[in-house]
N, C-alpha and C. Protein backbone atom coordinates (compact mmCIF):
# COMPACT_ATOMS: atom_id res chain seq x y z
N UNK A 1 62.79 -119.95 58.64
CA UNK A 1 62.67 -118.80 57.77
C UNK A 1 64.00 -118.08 57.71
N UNK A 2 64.55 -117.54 56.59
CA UNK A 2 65.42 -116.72 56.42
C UNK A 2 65.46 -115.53 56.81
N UNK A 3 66.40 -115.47 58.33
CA UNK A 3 65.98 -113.98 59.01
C UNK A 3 66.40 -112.60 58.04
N UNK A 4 66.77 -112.39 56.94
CA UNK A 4 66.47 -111.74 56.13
C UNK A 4 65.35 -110.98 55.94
N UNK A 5 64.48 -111.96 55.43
CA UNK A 5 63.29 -111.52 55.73
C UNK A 5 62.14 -110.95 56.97
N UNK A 6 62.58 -110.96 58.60
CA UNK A 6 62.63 -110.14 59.46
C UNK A 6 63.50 -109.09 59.76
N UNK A 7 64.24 -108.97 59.26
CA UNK A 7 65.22 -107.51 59.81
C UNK A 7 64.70 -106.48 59.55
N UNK A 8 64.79 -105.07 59.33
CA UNK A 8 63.83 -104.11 58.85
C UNK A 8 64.67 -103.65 57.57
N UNK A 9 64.01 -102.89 57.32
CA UNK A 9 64.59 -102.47 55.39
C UNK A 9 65.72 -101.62 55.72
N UNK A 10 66.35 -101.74 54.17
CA UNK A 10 67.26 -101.35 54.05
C UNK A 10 67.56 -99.82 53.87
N UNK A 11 68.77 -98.67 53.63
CA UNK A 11 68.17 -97.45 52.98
C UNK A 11 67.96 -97.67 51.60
N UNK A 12 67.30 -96.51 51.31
CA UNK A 12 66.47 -96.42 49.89
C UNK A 12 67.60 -96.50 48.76
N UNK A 13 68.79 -96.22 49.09
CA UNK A 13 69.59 -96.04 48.08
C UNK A 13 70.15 -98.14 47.61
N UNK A 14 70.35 -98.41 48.56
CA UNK A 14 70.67 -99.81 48.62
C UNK A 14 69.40 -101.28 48.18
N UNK A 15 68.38 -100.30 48.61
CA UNK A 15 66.65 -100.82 47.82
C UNK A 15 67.04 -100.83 46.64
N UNK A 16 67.37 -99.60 46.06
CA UNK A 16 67.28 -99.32 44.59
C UNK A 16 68.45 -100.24 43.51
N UNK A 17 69.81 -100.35 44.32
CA UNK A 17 71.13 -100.79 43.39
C UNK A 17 70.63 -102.50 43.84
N UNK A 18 69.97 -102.94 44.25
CA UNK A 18 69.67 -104.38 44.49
C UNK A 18 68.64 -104.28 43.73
N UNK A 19 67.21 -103.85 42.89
CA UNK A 19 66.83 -103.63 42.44
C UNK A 19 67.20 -103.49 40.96
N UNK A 20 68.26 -102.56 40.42
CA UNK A 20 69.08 -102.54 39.48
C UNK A 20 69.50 -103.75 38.98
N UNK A 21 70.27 -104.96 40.21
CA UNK A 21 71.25 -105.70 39.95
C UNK A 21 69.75 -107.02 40.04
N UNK A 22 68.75 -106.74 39.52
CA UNK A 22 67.29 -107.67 39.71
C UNK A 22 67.65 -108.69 40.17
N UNK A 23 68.02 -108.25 41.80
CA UNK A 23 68.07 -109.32 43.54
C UNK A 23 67.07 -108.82 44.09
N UNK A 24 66.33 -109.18 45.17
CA UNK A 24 64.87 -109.07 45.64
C UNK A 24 65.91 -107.75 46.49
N UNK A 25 65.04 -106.94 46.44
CA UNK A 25 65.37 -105.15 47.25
C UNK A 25 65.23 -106.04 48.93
N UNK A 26 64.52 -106.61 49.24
CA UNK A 26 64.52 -106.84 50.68
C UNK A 26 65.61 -107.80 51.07
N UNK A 27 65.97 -108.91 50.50
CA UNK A 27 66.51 -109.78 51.07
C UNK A 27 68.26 -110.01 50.48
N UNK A 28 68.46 -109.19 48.80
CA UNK A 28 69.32 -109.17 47.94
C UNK A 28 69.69 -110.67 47.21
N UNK A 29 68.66 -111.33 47.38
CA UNK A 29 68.49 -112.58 46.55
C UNK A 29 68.75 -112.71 45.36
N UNK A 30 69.78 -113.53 44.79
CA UNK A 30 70.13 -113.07 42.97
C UNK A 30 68.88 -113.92 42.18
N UNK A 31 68.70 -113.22 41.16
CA UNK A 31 67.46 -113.54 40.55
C UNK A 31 65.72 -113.05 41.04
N UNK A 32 65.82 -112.66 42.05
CA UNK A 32 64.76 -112.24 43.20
C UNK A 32 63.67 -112.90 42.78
N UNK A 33 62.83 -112.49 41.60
CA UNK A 33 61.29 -112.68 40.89
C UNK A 33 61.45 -112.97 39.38
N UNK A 34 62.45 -113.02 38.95
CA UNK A 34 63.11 -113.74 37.52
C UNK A 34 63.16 -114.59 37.28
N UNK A 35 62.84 -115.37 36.65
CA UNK A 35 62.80 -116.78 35.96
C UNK A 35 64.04 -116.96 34.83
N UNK A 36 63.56 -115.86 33.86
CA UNK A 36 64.35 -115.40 32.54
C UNK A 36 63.97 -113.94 32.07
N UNK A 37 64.46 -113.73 31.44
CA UNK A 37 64.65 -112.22 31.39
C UNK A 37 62.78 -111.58 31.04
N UNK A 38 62.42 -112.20 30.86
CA UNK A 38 60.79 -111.63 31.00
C UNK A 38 59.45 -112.35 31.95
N UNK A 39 60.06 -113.92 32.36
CA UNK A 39 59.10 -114.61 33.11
C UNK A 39 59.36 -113.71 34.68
N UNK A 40 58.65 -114.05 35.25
CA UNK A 40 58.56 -114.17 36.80
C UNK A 40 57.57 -114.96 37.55
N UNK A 41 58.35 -115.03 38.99
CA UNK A 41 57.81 -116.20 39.77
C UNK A 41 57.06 -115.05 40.45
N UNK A 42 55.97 -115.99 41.30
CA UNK A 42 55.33 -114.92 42.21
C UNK A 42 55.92 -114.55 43.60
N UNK A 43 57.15 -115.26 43.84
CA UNK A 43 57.54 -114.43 45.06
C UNK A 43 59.25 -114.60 44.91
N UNK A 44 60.02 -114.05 45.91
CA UNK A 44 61.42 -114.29 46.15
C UNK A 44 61.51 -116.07 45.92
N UNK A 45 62.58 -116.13 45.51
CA UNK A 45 62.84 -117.72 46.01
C UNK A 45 63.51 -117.99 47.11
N UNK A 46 64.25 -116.80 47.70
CA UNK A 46 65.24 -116.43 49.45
C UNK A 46 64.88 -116.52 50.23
N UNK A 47 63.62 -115.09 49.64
CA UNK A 47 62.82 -114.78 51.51
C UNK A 47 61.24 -114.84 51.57
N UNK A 48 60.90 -115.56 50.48
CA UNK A 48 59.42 -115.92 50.09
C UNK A 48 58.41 -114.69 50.28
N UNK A 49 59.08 -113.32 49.96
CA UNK A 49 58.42 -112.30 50.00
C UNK A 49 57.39 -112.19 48.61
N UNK A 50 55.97 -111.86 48.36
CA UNK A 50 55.32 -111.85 46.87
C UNK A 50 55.77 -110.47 46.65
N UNK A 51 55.90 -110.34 45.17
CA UNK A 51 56.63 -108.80 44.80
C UNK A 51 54.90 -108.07 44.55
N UNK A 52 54.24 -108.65 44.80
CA UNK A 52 52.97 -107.66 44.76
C UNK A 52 52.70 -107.48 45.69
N UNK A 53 52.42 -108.58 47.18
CA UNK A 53 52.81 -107.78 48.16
C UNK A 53 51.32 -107.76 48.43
N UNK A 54 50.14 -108.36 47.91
CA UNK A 54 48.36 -108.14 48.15
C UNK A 54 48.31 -106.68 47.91
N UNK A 55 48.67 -105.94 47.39
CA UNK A 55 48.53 -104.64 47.44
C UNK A 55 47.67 -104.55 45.51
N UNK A 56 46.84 -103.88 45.13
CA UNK A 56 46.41 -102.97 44.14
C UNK A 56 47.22 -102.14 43.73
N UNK A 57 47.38 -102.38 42.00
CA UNK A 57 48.29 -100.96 41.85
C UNK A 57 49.77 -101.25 42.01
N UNK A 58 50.10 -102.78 42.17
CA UNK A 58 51.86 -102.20 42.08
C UNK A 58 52.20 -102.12 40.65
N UNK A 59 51.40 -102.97 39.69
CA UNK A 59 52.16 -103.00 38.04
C UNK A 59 51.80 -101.63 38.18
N UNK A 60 50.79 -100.62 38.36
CA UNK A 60 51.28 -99.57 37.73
C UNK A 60 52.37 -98.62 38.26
N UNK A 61 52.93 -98.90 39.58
CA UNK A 61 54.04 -98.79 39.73
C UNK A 61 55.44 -99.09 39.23
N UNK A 62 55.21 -100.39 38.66
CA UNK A 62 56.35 -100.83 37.85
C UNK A 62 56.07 -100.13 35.92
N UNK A 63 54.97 -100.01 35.75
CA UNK A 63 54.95 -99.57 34.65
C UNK A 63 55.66 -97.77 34.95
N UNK A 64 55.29 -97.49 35.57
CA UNK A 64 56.03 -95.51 36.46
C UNK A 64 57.13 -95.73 35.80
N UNK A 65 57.38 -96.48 36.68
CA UNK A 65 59.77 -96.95 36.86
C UNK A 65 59.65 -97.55 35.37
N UNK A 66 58.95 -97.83 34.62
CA UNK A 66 59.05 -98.22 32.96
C UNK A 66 59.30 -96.66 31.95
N UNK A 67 58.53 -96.28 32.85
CA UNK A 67 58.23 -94.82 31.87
C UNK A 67 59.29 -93.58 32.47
N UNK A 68 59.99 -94.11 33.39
CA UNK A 68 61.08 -92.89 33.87
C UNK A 68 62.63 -93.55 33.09
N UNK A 69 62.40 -94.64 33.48
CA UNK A 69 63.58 -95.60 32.60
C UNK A 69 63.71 -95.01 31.05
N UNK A 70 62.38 -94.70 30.52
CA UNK A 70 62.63 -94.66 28.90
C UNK A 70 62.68 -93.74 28.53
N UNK A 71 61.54 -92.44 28.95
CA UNK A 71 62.29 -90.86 28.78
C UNK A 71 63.30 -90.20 29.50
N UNK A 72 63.49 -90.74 31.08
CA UNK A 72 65.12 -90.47 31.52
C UNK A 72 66.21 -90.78 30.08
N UNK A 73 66.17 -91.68 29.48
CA UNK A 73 67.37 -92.25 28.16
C UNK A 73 67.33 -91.14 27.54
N UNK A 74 65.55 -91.15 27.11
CA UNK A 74 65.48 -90.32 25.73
C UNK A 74 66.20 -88.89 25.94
N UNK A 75 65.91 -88.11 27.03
CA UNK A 75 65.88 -87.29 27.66
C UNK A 75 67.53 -86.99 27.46
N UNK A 76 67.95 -87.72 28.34
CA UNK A 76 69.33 -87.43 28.64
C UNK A 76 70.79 -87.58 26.68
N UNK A 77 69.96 -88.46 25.77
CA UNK A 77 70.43 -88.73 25.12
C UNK A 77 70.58 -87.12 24.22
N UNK A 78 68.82 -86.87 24.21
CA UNK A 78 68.56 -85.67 23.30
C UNK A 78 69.70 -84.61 23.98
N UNK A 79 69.69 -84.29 25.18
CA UNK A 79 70.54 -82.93 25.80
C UNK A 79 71.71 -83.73 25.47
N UNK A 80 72.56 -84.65 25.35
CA UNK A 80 73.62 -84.86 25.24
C UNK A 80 74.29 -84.38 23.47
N UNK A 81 73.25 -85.19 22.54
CA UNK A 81 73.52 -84.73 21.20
C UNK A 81 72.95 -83.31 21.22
N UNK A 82 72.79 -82.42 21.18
CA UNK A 82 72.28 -81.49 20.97
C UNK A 82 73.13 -80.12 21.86
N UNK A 83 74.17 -80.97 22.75
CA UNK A 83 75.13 -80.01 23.15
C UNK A 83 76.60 -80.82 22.45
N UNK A 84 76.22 -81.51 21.94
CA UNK A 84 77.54 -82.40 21.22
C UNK A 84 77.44 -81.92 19.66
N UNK A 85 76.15 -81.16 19.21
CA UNK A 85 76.16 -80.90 18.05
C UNK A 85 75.73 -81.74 16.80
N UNK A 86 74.78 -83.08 17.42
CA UNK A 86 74.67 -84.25 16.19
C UNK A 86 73.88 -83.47 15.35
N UNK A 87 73.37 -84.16 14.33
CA UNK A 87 72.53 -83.41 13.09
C UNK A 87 71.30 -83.93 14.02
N UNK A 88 70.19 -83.16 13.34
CA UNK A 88 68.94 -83.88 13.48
C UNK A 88 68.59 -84.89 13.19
N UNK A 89 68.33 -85.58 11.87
CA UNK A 89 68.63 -86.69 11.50
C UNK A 89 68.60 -87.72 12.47
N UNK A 90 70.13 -87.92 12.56
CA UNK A 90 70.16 -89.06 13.20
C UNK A 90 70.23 -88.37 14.98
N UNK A 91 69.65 -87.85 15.52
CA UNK A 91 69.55 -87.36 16.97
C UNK A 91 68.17 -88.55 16.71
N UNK A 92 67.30 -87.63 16.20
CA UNK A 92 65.85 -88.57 15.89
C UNK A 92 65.43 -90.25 15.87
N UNK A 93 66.81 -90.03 14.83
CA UNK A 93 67.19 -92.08 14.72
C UNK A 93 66.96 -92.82 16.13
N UNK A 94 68.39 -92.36 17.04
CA UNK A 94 68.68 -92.98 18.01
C UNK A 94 68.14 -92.95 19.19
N UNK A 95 67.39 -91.52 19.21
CA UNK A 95 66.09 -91.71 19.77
C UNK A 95 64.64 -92.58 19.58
N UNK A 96 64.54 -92.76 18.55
CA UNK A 96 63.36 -93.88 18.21
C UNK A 96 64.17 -95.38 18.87
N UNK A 97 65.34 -95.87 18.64
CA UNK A 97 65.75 -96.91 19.08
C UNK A 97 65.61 -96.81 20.14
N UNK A 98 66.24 -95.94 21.00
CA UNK A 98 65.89 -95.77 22.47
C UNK A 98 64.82 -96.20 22.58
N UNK A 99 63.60 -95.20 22.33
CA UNK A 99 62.48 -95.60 22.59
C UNK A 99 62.05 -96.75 22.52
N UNK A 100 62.62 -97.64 21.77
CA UNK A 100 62.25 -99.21 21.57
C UNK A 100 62.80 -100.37 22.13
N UNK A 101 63.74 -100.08 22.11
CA UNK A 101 65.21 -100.87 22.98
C UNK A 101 64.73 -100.90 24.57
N UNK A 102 64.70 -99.66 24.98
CA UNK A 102 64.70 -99.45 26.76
C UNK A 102 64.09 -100.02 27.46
N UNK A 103 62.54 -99.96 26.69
CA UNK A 103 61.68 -100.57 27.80
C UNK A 103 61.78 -102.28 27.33
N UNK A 104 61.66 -102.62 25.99
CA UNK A 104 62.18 -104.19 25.95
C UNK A 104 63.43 -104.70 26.80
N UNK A 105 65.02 -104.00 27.08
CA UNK A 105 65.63 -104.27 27.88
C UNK A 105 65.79 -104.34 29.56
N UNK A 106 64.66 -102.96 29.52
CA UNK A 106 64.64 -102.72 31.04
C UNK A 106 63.45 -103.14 32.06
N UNK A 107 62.86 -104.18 31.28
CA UNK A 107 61.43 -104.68 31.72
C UNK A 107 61.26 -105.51 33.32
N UNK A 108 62.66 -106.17 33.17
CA UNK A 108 62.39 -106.67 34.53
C UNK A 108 63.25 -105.80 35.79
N UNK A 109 64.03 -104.94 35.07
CA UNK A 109 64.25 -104.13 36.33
C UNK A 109 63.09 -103.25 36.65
N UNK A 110 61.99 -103.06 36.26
CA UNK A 110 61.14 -101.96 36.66
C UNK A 110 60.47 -102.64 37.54
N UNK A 111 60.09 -103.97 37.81
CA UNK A 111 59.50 -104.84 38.96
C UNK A 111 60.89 -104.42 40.32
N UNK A 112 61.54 -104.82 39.69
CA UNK A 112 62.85 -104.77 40.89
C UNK A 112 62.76 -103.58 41.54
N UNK A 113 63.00 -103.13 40.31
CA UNK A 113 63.46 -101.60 41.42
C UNK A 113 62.14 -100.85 42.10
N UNK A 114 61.11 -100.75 41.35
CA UNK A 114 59.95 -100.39 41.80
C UNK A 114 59.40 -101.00 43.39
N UNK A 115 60.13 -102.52 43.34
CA UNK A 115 59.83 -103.25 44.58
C UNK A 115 60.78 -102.88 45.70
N UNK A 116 62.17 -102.58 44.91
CA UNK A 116 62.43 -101.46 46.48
C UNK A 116 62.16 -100.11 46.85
N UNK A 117 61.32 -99.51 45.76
CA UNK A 117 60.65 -98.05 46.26
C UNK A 117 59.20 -98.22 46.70
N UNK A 118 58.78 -99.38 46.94
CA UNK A 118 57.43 -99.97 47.54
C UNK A 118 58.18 -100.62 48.94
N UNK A 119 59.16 -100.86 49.08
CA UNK A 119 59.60 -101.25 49.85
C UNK A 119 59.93 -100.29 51.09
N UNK A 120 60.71 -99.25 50.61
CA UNK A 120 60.98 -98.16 51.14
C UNK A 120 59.54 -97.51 51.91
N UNK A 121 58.60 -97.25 50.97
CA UNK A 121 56.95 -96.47 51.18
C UNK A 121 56.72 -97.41 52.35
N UNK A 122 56.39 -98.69 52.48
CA UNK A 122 56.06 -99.73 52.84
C UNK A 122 56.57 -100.49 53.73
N UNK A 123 57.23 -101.00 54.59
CA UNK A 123 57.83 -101.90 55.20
C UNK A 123 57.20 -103.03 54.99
N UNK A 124 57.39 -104.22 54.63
CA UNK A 124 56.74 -105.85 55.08
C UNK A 124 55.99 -105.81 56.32
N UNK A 125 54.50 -105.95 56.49
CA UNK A 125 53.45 -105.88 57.49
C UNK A 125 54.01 -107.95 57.94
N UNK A 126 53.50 -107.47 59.01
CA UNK A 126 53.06 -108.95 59.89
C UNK A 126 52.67 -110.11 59.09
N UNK A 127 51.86 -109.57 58.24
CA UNK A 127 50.79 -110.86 57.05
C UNK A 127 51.86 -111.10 56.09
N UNK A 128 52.32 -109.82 55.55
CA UNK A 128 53.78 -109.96 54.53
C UNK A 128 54.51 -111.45 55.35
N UNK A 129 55.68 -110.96 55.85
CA UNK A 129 56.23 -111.95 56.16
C UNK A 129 56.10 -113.17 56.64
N UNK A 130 54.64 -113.42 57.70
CA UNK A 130 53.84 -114.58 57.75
C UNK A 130 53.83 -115.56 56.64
N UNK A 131 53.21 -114.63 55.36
CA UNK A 131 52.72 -115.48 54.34
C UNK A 131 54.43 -115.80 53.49
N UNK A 132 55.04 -114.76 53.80
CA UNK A 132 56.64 -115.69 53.10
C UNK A 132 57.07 -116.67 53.97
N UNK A 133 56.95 -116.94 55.11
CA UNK A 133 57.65 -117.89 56.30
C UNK A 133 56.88 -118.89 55.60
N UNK A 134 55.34 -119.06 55.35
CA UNK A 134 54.46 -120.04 54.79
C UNK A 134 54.94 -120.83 53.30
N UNK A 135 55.11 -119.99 52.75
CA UNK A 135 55.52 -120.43 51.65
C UNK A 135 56.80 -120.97 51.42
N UNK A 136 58.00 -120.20 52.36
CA UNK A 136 59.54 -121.24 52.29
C UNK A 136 58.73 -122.17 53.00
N UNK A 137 58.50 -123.00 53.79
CA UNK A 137 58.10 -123.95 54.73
C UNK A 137 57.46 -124.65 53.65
N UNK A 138 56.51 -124.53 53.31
CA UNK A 138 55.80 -125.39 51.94
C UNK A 138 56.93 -125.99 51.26
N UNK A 139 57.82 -125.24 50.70
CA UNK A 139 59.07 -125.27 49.77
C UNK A 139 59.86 -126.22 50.35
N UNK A 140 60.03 -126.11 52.05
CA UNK A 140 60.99 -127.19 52.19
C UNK A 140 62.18 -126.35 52.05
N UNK A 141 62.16 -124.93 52.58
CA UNK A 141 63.29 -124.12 52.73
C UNK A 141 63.68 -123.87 53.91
């Protein structure tokens, strides 16, 4: 097994930019749960961690980190034009793109990153890492 996957977690800030850079938050595996920019596998391919983790409730965690991702933009875009002076008009425009763009672009970081703020809440239990040691070993890792 990849002692990676036994060490204890990382800080939250370093969860999160491995998360960002969609590498598994625990182990910093490139690609972590990515296939292609919208598939995913069910676990790390590194440290055979599952990004759900048997837990209830993480998509709507990743859907959270979907919905902070897209009004954080909107948010920050509107106070930016609106102390920059744009017209209304197009403030409105580029806000609707936002709104449409963000979460289509930012879809698989919200698994990521969400999985290192579950990570953080959470540490990997006994069964966690058991069942990843199981699965590289299957793999022939």
């Amino acid at each position: 097994m990849n002692s990676s996957a036994e060490r204890r977690r990382a800080a939250l800030p370093v969860l999160l930019v491995r998360g960002a850079m969609r590498r598994c938050a625990w182990c910093g595996g490139k690609g972590a749960f990515c296939t292609s920019w919208y598939g995913r596998q069910e676990r790390c391919h590194t440290c055979g961690l599952s990004w759900e983790r048997g837990y209830e409730g993480f998509e709507l965690g990743a859907a959270t980190m979907g919905v902070f991702l897209t009004f954080g933009s909107i948010i920050s875009w509107m106070i930016i034009s609106v102390v920059a002076g744009v017209p209304l008009v197009p403030l409105l425009i580029v806000a609707g793109v936002i709104a449409v763009a963000v979460p289509v672009l930012g879809y698989p970081l919200t698994y990521t990153v969400w999985f290192g703020v579950d990570l953080f809440i959470r540490q990997p239990s006994a069964e966690d890492l058991e069942s990843a040691r199981a699965w590289l070993i299957s793999r022939g890792s």
